[in-house]
Protein backbone atom coordinates (compact mmCIF):
# COMPACT_ATOMS: atom_id res chain seq x y z
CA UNK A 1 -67.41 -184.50 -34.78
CA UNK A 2 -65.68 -186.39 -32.08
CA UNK A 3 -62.04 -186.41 -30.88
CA UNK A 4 -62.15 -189.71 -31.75
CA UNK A 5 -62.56 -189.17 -35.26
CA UNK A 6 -59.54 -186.71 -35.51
CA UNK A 7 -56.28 -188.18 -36.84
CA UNK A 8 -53.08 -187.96 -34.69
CA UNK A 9 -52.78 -184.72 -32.42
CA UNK A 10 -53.23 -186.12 -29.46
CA UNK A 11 -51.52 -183.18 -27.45
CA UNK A 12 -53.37 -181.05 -28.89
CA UNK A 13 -56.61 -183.03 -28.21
CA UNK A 14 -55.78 -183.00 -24.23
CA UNK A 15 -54.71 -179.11 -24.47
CA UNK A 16 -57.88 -178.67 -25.79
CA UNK A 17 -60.09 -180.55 -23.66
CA UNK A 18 -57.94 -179.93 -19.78
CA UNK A 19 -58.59 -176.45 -20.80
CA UNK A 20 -62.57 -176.94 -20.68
CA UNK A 21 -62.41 -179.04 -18.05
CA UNK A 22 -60.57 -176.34 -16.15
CA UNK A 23 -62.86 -173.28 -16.66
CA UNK A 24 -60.23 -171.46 -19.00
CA UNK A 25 -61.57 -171.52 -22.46
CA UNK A 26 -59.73 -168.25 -24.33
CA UNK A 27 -62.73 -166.28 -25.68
CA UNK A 28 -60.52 -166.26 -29.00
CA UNK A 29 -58.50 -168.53 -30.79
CA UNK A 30 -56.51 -168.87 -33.98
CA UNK A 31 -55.97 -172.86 -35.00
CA UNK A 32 -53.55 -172.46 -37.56
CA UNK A 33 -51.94 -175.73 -39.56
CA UNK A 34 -51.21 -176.67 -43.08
CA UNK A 35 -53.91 -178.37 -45.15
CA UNK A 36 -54.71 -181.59 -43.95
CA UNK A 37 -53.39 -181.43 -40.35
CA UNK A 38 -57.19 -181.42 -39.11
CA UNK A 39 -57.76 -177.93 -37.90
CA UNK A 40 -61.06 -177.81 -38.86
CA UNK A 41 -62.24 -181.01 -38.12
CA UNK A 42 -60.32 -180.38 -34.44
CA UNK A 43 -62.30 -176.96 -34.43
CA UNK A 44 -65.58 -178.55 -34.60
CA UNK A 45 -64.94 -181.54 -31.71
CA UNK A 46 -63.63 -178.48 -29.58
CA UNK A 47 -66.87 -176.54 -30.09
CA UNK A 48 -69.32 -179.42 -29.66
CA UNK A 49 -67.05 -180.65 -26.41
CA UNK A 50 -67.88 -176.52 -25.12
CA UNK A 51 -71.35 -176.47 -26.32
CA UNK A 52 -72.58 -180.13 -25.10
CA UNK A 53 -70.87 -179.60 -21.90
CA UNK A 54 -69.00 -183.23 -22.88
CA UNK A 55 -66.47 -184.97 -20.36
CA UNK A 56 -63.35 -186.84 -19.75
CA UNK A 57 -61.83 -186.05 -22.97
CA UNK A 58 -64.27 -187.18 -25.98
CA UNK A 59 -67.33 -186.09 -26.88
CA UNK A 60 -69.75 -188.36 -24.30
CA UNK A 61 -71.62 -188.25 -21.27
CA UNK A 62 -73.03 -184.80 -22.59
CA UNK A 63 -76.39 -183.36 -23.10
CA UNK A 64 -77.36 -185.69 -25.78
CA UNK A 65 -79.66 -184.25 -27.90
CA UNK A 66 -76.59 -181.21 -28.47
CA UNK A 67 -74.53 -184.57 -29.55
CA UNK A 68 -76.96 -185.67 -32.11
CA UNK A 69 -77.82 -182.05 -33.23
CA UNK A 70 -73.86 -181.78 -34.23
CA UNK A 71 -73.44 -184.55 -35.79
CA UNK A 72 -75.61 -183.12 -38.86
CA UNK A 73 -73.81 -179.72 -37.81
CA UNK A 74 -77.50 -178.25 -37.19
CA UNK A 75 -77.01 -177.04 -33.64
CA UNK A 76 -78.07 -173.41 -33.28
CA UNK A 77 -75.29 -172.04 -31.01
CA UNK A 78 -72.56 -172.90 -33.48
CA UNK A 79 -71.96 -170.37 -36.13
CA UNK A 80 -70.09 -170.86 -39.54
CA UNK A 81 -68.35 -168.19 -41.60
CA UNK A 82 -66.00 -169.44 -44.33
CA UNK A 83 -64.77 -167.64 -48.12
CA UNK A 84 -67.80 -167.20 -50.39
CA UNK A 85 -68.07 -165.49 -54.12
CA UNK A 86 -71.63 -164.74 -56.08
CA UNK A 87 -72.37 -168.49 -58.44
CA UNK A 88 -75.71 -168.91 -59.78
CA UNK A 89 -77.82 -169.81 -56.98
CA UNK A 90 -76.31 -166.27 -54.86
CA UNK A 91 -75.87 -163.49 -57.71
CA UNK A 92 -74.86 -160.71 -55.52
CA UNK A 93 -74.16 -159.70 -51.49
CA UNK A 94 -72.90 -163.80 -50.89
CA UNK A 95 -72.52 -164.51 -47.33
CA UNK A 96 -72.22 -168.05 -45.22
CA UNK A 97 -75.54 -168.12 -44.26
CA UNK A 98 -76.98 -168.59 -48.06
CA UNK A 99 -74.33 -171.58 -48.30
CA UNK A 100 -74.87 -173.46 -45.39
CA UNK A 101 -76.26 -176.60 -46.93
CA UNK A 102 -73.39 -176.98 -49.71
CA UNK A 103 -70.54 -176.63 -46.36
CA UNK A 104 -72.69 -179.38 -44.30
CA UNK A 105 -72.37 -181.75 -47.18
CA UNK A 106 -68.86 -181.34 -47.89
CA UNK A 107 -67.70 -181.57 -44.62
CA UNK A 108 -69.86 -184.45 -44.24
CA UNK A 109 -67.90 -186.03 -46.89
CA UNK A 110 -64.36 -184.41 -46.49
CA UNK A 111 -63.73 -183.06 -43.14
CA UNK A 112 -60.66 -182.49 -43.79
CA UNK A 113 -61.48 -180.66 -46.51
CA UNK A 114 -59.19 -177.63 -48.82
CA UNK A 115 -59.82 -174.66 -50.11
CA UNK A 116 -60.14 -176.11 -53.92
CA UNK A 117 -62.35 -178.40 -53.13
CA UNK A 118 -64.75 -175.89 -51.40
CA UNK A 119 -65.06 -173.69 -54.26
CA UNK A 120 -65.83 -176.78 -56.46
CA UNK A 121 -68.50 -177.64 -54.56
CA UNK A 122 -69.90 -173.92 -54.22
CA UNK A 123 -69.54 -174.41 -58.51
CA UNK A 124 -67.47 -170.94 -58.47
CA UNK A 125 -65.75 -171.09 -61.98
CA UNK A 126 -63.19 -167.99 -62.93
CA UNK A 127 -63.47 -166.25 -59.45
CA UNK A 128 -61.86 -166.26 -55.79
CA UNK A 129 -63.85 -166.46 -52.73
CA UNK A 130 -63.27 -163.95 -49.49
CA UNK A 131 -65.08 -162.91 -46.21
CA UNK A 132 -66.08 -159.70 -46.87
CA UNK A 133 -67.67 -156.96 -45.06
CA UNK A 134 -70.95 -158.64 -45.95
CA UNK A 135 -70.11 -161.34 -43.40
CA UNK A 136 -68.74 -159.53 -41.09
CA UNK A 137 -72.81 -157.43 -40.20
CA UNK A 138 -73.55 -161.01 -40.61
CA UNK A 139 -71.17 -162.19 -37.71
CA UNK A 140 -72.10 -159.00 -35.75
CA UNK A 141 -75.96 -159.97 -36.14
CA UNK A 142 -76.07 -163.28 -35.43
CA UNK A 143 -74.10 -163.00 -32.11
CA UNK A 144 -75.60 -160.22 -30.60
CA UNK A 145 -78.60 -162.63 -30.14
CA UNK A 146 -79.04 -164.82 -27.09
CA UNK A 147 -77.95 -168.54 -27.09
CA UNK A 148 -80.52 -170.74 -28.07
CA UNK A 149 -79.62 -173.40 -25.68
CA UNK A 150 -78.48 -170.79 -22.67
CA UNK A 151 -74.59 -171.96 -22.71
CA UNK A 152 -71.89 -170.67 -24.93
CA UNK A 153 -71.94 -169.40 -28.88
CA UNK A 154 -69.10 -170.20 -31.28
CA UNK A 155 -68.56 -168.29 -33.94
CA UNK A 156 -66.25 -170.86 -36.53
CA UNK A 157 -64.29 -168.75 -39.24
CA UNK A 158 -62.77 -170.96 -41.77
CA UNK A 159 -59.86 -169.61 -43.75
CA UNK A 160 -59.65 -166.55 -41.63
CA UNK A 161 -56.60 -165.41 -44.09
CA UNK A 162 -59.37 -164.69 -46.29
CA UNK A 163 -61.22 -161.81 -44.68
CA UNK A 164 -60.75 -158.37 -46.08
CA UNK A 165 -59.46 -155.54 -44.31
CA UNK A 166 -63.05 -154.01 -44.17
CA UNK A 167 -64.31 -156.96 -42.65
CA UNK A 168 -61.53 -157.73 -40.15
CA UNK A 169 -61.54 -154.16 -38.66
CA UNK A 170 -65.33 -154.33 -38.54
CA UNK A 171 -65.02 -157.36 -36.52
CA UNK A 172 -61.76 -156.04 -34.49
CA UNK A 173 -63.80 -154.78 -31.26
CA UNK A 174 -66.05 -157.75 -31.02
CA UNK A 175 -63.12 -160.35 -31.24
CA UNK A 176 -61.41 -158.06 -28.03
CA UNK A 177 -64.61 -157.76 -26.16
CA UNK A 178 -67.47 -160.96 -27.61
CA UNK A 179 -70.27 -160.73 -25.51
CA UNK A 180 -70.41 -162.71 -22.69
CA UNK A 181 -70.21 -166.76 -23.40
CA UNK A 182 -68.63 -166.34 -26.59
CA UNK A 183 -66.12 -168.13 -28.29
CA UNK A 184 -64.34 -167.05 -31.62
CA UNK A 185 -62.51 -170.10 -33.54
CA UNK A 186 -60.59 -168.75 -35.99
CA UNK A 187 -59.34 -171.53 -38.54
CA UNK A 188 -55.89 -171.20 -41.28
CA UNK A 189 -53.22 -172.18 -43.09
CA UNK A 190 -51.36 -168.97 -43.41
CA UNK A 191 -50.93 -167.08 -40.27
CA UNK A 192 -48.81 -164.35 -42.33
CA UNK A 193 -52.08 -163.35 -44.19
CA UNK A 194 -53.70 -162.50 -40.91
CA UNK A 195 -53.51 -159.04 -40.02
CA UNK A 196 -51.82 -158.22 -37.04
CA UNK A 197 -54.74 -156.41 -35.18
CA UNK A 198 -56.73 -159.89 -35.42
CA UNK A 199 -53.76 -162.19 -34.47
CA UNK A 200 -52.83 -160.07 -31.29
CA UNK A 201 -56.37 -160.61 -29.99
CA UNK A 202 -56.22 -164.44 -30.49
CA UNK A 203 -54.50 -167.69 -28.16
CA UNK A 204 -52.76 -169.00 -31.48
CA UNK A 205 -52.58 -173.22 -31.54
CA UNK A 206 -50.04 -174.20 -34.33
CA UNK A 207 -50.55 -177.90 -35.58
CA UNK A 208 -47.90 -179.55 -37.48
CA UNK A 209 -48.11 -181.64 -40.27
CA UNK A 210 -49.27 -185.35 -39.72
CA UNK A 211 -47.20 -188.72 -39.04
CA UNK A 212 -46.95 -190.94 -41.36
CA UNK A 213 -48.23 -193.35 -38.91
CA UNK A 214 -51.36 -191.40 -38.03
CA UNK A 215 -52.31 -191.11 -42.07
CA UNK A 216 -51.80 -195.10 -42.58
CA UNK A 217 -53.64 -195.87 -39.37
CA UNK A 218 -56.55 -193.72 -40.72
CA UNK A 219 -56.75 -194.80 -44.27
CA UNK A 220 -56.46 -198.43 -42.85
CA UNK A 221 -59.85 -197.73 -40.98
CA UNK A 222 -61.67 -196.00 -43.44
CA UNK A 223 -60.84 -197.20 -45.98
CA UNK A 224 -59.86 -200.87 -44.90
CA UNK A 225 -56.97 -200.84 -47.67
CA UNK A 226 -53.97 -202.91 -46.99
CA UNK A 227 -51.39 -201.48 -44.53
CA UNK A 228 -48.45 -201.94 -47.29
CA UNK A 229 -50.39 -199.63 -49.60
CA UNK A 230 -51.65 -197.59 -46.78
CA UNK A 231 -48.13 -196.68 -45.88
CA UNK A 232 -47.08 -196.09 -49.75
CA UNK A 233 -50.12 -193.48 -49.80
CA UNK A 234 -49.29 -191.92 -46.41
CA UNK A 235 -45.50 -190.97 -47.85
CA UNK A 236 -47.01 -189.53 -50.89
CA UNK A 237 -49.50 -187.77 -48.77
CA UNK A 238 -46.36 -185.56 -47.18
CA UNK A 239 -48.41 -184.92 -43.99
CA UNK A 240 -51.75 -184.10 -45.62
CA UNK A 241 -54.60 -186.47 -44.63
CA UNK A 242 -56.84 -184.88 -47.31
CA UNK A 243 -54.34 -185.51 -50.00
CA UNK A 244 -54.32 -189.45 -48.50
CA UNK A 245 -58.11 -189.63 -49.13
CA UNK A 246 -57.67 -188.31 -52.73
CA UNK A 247 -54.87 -191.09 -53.25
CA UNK A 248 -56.45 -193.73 -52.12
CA UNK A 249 -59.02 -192.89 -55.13
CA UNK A 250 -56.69 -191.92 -57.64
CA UNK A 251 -59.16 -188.82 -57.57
CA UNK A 252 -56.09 -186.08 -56.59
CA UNK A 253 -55.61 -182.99 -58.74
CA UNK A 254 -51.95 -183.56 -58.64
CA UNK A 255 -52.61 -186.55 -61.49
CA UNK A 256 -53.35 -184.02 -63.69
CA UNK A 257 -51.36 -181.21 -62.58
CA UNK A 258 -48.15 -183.59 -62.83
CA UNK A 259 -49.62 -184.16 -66.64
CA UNK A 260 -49.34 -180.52 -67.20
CA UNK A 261 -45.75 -179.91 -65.45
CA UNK A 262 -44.52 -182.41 -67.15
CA UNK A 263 -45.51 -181.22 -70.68
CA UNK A 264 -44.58 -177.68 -69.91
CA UNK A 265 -40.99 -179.34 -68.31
CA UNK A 266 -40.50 -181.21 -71.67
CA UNK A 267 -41.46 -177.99 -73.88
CA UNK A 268 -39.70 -175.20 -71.55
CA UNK A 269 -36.31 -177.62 -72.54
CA UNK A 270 -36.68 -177.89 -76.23
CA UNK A 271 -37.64 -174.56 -76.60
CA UNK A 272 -34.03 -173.36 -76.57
CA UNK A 273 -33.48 -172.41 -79.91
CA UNK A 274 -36.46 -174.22 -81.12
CA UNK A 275 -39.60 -171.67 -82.61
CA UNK A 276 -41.96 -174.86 -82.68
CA UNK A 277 -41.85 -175.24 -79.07
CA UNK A 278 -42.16 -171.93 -77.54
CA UNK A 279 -45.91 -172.14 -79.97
CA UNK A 280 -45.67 -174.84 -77.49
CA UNK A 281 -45.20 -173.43 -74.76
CA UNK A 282 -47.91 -170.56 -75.29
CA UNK A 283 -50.65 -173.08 -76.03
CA UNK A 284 -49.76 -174.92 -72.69
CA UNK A 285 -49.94 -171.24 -71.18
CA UNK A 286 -53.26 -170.75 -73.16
CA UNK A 287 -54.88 -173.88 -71.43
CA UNK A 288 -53.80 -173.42 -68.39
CA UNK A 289 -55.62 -169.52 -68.27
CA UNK A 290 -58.73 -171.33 -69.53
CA UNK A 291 -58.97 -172.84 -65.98
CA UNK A 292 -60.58 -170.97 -63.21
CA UNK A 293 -57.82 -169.25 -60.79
CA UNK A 294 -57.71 -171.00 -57.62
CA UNK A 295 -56.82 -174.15 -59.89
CA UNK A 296 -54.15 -171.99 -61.42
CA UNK A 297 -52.62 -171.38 -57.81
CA UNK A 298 -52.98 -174.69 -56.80
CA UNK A 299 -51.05 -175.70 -59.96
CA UNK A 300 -48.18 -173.23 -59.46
CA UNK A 301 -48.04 -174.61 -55.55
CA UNK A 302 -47.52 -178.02 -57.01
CA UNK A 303 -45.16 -176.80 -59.52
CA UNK A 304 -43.07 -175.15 -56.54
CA UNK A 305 -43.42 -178.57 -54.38
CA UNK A 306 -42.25 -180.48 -57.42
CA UNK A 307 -39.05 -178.20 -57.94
CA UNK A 308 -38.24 -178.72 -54.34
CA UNK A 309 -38.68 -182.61 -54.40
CA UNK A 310 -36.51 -182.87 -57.35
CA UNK A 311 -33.65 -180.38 -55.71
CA UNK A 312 -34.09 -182.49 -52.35
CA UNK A 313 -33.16 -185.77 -54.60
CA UNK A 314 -30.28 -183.78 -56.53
CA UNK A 315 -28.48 -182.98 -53.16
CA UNK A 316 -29.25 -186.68 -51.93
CA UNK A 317 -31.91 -185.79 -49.92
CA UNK A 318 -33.91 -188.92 -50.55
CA UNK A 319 -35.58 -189.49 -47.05
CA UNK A 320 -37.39 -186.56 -47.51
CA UNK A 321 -38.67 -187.04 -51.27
CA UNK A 322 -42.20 -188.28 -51.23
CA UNK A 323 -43.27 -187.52 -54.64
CA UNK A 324 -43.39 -190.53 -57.29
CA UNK A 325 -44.10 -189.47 -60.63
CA UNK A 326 -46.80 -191.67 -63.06
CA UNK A 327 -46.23 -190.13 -65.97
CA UNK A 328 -44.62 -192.48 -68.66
CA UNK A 329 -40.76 -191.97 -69.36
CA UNK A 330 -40.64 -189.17 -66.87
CA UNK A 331 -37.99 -190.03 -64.05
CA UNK A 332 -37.57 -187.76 -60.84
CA UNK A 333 -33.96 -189.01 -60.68
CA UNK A 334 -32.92 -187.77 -64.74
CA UNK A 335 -35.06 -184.24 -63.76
CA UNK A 336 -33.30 -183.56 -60.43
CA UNK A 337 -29.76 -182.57 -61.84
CA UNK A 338 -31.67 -179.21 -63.40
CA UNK A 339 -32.26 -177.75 -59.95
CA UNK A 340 -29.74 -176.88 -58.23
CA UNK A 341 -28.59 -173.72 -56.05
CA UNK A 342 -27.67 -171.85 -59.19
CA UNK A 343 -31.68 -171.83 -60.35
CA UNK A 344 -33.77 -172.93 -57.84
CA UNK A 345 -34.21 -169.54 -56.10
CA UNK A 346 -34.55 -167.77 -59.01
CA UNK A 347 -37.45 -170.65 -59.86
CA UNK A 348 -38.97 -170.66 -57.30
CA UNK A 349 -39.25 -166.32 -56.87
CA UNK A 350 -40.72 -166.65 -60.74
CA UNK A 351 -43.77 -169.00 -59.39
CA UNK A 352 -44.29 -167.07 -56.43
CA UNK A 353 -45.23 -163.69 -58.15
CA UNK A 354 -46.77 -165.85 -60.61
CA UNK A 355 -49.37 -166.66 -57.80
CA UNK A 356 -49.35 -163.02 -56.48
CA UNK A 357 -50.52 -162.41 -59.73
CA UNK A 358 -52.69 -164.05 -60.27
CA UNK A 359 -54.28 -163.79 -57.39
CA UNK A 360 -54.71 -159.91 -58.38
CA UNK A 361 -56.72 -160.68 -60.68
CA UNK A 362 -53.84 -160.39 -63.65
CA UNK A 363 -53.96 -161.70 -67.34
CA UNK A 364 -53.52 -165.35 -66.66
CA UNK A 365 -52.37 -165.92 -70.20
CA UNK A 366 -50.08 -163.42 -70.05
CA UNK A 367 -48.63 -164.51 -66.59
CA UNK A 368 -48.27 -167.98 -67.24
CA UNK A 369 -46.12 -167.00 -70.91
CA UNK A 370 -44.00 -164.86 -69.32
CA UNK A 371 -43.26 -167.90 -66.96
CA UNK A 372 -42.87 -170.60 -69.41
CA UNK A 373 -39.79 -167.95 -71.51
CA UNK A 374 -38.54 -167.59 -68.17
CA UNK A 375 -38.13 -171.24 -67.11
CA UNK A 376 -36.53 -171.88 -70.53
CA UNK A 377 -33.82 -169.99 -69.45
CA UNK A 378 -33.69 -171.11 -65.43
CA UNK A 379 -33.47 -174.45 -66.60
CA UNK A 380 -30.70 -174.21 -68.45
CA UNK A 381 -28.77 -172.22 -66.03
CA UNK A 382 -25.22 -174.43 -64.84
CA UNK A 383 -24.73 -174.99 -61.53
C-alpha cells in the first residue's frame, strides 16, 4: 500500500513518515477515525514504509523485494489480527491466522473497507465477530519469534474496540513492554470502546472525516466518472470514501436500508389509531430480526443518521444535509417538520439501546417492536 494511494491526509502522511525518518517510531499506536477516513489503508503504508526501510516520504527507494512482498500483503514481519466468529470453514477456536486469505482479498478489493462488509465476506450469518482470548496466545506466539527479515515486526489490530476484556489484559504487558523492534498498530472507529489500560499505553492519531475534494478527486481516478457526478457522490458520501465506492455502483446498503425506513416511517404514522398498521409494523419488525445482527446495527445507525439529516433540514441547516432520498413520493423536506427538539432526543435514546441490545445478543423481534410502538408515539409528539 503506498502513501500515494491514500486519499487526503496529507498531515498525517508527513507525521507519519518525519517520524521514521527521525528514529522515533512509538512502539504503540492507536489510529483511530470514522469509517472511511483511511486508517487502515494509512496503517498498512506506515508499516511497509517501517518494514522496507522506504524514503523521502512514499513507499520507494526501499528494499524491493519487501515492496513487492506487500503489495500481495504476504510479507512475514507484518502481522494481522482483526474480529473473527466460527462460519463453516472455522467451526470452533476462530482466530486471524485461519482467515488470512478471505482479509487479503477484501482489502485487495476495498481497502477502505467496514466492518459489514468484512463479516460478509467471512459469510458469518446471525453472529458478531470479536478478538478474543484465542487471538490474543496467538499475538503473544507469533511475536515472541524473531523477525524474518532482521528489522522490525508489526503487529496490525483492526477494530481494536472489538477485543474482549480477557484478551486485552492478556495482551496489556506486551503492548507496555513489545520486545525489542516491535511495533503495535492498533486500528478504530470508537476510541470509547477501548479500555483505558490499552489506550494509556498507546500514541493515539485521530483522523477526521474526508474532504469533499479528496473523495471526488479519488473517485475521478478510479473510477474515471465525470467530476459533476463525482462531486454529487462525494456529498452523499458525508466524509466516507468507502461509502463513495459503494455509490458510484449503486451497490450501498443504505438503498435498501432507506427502503426499509421508509416503510416503517410510513407505517409508524398511520398506526395511530389504526390496528391494520401496527400488524404492519410487527411484520416490518419480523423481517428486519430475520437479518443477521451486524446488519441490524448498521440499519439502526442509518436510521439515527437519517433522523439527524431530516432535523438538520427542519432547523435550516441545509449546508450540512447530504442525504437525498430515492425512494418514490418520499421527500426529506415534507419528513423534516417531525423532528424537532421536542422528539429527537427521545428518538434518538430509543435507537441507541436498540443497538445496545442488540448487540447483547437480545430478541431482535422483540427489540425492534418495542421500537416501532415507540416511534408511533415520538413522531407524533408537537414541538
Amino acid at each position: 500500500m503506498l502513501f500515494s494511494e491514500i486519499i487526503g491526509q496529507k498531515h498525517l502522511k508527513t507525521h507519519l513518515t518525519q517520524s521514521v525518518e527521525n528514529g522515533r517510531i512509538p512502539h504503540a499506536q492507536l489510529f483511530v477515525g470514522p469509517e472511511g477516513s483511511g486508517t487502515l489503508p494509512m496503517a498498512i503504508a506506515y508499516a511497509q514504509y517501517i518494514l522496507c526501510q522506504n524514503t523521502e516520504g512514499e513507499n520507494t527507494n526501499g528494499i524491493e523485494s519487501c515492496n513487492i512482498k506487500f503489495n500481495g500483503l504476504t510479507h512475514p514481519d507484518l502481522h494481522f489480527a482483526f474480529p473473527v466468529a466460527s462460519n463453516d470453514k472455522v467451526k470452533s477456536h476462530p482466530v486471524s491466522s485461519h482467515f488470512l486469505e478471505e482479509w487479503r482479498q477484501l482489502l485487495t478489493e476495498q481497502p477502505y473497507c467496514n466492518l459489514f462488509d468484512w463479516y460478509k465476506a467471512l459469510g458469518v450469518e446471525n453472529k458478531q465477530g470479536q478478538i478474543g482470548v484465542d487471538e490474543a496466545q496467538d499475538i503473544v506466539k507469533s511475536l515472541a519469534l524473531k523477525s524474518y527479515e532482521g528489522g522490525y515486526k508489526v503487529m496490525l489490530i483492526w477494530m481494536a474496540e472489538k477485543m474482549n476484556i480477557s484478551a486485552a489484559n492478556k495482551l496489556l504487558k506486551l503492548i507496555e513492554e513489545p520486545p525489542n523492534k516491535t511495533i503495535f498498530i492498533l486500528v478504530a472507529e470508537d476510541e470509547e470502546s477501548i479500555i483505558n489500560t490499552i489506550k494509556s499505553r498507546c500514541q493515539i492519531l485521530h483522523f477526521p472525516p474526508l474532504a469533499e475534494d479528496d473523495i471526488t478527486d479519488g473517485i475521478v481516478k478510479k473510477y474515471q466518472i465525470d467530476k459533476n457526478a463525482a462531486q454529487n457522490i462525494a456529498h452523499q458520501a458525508n466524509g466516507n470514501y468507502n461509502k463513495a465506492c459503494d455509490l458510484v455502483y449503486q451497490d450501498t446498503e443504505d438503498l435498501q436500508f432507506e427502503e426499509w425506513f421508509v416503510f416503517w416511517i410510513r407505517s409508524a404514522f398511520k398506526a395511530k389509531g389504526n390496528k391494520a398498521a401496527i400488524h404492519d409494523l410487527i411484520s416490518w419488525s419480523e423481517d428486519i430480526a430475520k437479518t443477521n445482527r451486524e446488519t441490524q446495527k448498521q440499519f439502526l445507525h442509518f436510521c439515527i443518521d437519517f433522523f439527524r439529516q431530516a432535523l438538520l433540514l427542519n432547523y435550516n441547516a441545509k449546508s450540512l444535509v447530504f442525504m437525498e432520498p430515492k425512494t418514490a413520493n418520499f421527500k426529506l423536506e415534507k419528513f423534516a417538520p417531525f423532528v424537532h427538539n421536542g422528539n429527537i432526543l427521545a428518538i434518538s435514546d430509543e435507537l441507541q439501546d436498540a443497538i445496545y441490545h442488540i448487540e447483547r445478543n437480545g430478541n431482535s423481534k422483540i427489540i425492534l417492536t418495542d421500537l416501532s410502538i415507540k416511534l408511533t408515539r415520538l413522531l407524533h409528539t408537537k414541538a
